[in-house]
C-alpha atoms as a PDB file:
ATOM      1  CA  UNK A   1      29.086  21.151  -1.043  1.00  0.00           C
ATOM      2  CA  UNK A   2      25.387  21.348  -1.656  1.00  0.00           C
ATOM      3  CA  UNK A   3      23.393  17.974  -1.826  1.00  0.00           C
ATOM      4  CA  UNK A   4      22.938  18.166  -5.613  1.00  0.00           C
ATOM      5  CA  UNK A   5      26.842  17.901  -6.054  1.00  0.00           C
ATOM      6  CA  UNK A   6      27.063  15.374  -3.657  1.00  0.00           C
ATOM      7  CA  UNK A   7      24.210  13.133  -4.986  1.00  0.00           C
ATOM      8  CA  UNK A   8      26.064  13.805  -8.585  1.00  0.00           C
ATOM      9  CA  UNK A   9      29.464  12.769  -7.329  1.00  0.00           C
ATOM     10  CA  UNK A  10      27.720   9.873  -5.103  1.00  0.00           C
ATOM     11  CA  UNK A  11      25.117   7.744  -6.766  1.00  0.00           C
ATOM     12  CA  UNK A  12      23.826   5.960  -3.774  1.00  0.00           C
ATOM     13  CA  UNK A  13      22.619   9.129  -3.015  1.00  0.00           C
ATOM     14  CA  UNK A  14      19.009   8.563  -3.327  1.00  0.00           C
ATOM     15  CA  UNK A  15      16.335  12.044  -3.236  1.00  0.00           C
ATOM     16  CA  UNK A  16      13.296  11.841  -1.182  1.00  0.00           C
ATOM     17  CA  UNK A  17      10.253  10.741  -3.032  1.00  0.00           C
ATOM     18  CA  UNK A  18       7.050  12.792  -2.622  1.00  0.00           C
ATOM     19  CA  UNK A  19       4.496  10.203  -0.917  1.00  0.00           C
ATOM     20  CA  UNK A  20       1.074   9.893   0.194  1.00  0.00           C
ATOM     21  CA  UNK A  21      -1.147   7.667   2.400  1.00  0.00           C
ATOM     22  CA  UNK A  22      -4.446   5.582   1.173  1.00  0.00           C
ATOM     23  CA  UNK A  23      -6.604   3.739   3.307  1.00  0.00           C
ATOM     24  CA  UNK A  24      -7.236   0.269   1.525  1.00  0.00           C
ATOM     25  CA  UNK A  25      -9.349  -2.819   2.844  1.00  0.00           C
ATOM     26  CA  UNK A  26      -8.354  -6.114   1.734  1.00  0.00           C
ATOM     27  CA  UNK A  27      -9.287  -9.565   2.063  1.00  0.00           C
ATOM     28  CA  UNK A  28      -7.638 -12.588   3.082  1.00  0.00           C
ATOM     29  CA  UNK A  29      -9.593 -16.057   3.387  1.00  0.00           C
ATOM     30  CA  UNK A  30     -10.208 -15.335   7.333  1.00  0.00           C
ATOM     31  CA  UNK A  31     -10.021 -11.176   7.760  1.00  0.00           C
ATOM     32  CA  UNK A  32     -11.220  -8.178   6.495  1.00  0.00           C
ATOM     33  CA  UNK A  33      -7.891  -5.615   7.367  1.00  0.00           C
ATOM     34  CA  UNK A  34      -8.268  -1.932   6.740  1.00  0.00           C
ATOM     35  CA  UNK A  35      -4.990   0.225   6.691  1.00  0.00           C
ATOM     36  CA  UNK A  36      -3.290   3.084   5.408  1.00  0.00           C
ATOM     37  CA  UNK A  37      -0.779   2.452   2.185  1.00  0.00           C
ATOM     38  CA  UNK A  38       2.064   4.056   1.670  1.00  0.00           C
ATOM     39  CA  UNK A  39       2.854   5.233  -2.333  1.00  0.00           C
ATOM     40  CA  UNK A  40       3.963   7.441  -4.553  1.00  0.00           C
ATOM     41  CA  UNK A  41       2.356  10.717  -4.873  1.00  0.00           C
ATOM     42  CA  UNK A  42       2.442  10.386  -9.024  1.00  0.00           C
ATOM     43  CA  UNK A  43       3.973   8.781 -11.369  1.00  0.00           C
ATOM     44  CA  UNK A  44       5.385   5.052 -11.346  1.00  0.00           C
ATOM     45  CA  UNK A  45       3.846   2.887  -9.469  1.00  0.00           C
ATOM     46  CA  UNK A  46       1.495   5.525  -7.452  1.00  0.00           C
ATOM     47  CA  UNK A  47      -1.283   3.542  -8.190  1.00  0.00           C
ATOM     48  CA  UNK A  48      -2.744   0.156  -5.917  1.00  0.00           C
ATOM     49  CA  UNK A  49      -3.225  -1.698  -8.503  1.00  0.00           C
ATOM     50  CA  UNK A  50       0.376  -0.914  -9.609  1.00  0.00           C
ATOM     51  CA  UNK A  51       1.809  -1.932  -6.554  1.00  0.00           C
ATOM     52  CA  UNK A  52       0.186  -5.283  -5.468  1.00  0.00           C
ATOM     53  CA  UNK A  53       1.548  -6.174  -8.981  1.00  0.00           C
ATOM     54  CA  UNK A  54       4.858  -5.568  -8.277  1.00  0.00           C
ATOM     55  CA  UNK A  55       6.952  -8.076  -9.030  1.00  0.00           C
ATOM     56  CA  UNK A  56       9.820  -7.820  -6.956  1.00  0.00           C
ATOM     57  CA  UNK A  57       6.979  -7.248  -3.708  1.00  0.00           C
ATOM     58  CA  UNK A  58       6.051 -10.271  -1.451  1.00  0.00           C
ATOM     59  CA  UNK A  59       4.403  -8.459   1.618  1.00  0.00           C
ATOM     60  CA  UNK A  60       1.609  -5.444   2.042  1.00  0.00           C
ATOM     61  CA  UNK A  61       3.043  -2.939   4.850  1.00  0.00           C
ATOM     62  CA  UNK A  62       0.070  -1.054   6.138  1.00  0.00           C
ATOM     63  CA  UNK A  63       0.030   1.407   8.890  1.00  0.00           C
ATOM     64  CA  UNK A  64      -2.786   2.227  11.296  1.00  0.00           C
ATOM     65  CA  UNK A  65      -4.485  -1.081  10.948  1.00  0.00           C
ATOM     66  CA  UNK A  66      -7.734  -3.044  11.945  1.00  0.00           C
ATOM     67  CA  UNK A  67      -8.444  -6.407  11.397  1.00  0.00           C
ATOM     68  CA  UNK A  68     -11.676  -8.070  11.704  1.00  0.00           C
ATOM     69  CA  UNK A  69     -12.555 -11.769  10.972  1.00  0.00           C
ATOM     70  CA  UNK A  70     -14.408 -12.288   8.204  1.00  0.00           C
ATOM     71  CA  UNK A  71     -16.672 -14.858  10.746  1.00  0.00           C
ATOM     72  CA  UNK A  72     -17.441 -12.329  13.082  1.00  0.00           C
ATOM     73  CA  UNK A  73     -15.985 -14.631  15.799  1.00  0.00           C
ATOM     74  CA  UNK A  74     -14.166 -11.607  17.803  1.00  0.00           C
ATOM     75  CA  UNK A  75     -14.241  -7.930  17.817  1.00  0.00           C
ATOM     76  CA  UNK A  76     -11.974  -6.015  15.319  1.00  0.00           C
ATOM     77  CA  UNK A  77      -8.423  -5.475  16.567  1.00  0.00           C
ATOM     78  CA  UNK A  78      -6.187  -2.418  16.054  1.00  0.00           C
ATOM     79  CA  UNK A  79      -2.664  -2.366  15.573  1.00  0.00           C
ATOM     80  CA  UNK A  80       0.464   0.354  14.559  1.00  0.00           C
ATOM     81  CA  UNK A  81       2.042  -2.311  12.057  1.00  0.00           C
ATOM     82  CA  UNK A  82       1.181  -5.004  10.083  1.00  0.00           C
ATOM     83  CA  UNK A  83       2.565  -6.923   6.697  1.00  0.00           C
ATOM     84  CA  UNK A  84       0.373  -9.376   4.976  1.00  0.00           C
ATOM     85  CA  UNK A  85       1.528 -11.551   2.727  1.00  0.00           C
ATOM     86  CA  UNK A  86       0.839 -10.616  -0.929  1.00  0.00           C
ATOM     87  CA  UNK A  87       0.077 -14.809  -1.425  1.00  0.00           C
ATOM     88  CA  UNK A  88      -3.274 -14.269   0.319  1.00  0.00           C
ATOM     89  CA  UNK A  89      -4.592 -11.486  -0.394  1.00  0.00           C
ATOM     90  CA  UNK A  90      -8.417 -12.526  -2.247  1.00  0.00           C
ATOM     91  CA  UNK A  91      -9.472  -9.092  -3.020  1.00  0.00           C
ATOM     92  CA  UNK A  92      -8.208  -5.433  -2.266  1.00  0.00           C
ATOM     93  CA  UNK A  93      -9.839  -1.900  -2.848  1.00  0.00           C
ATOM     94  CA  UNK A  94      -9.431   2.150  -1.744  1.00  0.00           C
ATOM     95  CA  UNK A  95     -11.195   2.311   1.549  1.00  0.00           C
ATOM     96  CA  UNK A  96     -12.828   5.486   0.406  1.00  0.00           C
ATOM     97  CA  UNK A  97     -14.775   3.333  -2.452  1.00  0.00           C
ATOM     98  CA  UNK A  98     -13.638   5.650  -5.033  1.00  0.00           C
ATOM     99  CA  UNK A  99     -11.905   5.037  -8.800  1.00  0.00           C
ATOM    100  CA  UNK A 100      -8.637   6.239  -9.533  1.00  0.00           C
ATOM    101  CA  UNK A 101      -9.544   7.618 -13.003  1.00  0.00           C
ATOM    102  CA  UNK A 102      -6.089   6.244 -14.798  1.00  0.00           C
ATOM    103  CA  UNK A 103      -7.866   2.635 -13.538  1.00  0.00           C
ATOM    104  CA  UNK A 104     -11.290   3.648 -14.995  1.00  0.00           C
ATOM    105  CA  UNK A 105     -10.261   1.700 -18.078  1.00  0.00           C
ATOM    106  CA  UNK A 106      -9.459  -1.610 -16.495  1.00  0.00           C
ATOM    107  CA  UNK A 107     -12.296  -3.783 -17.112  1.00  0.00           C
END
């Protein structure tokens, strides 16, 4: 049986999603924390913006990570893994500085 039949006879059955990686710095009160994102290549919810807005999301999982205090108390740190809590985030941005043009219209 070939996976289309059995994802027809077997909802559950979910397809793999084309996804890509962005680097994105945000902000807490304390850190600066640069990682990599993982979204959607197009289409719903591909954008940042689209997914910090999420409603059903509580935490940021970012990959290939560095965290630096805002205070410049201690040297950056590097880590695999981290989740930050979507409550405090302050501000959030591509890494690469650059506009995704279906956000050019935000104000």
């Amino acid at each position: 049986m070939e996976a289309s039949q059995r994802a027809a006879q077997h909802p559950a059955i979910v397809t793999a999603v084309d996804q890509r990686d962005e680097r994105i710095i945000v902000e807490t009160s304390r850190y600066r924390i640069a990682g990599v994102l993982r979204l959607p290549k197009d289409g719903y919810r591909s954008r940042l913006t689209d997914y910090l807005n999420a409603s059903e999301r509580t935490f940021l999982p970012l990959t290939d990570v560095e965290v630096t205090p805002l205070d410049g108390s201690a040297t950056p740190e590097y880590r695999q893994f981290l989740v930050i809590s979507l409550q405090h985030i302050v501000m959030a941005m591509p890494a690469d500085g650059t506009v995704d043009e279906s956000d050019a219209d935000v104000p």
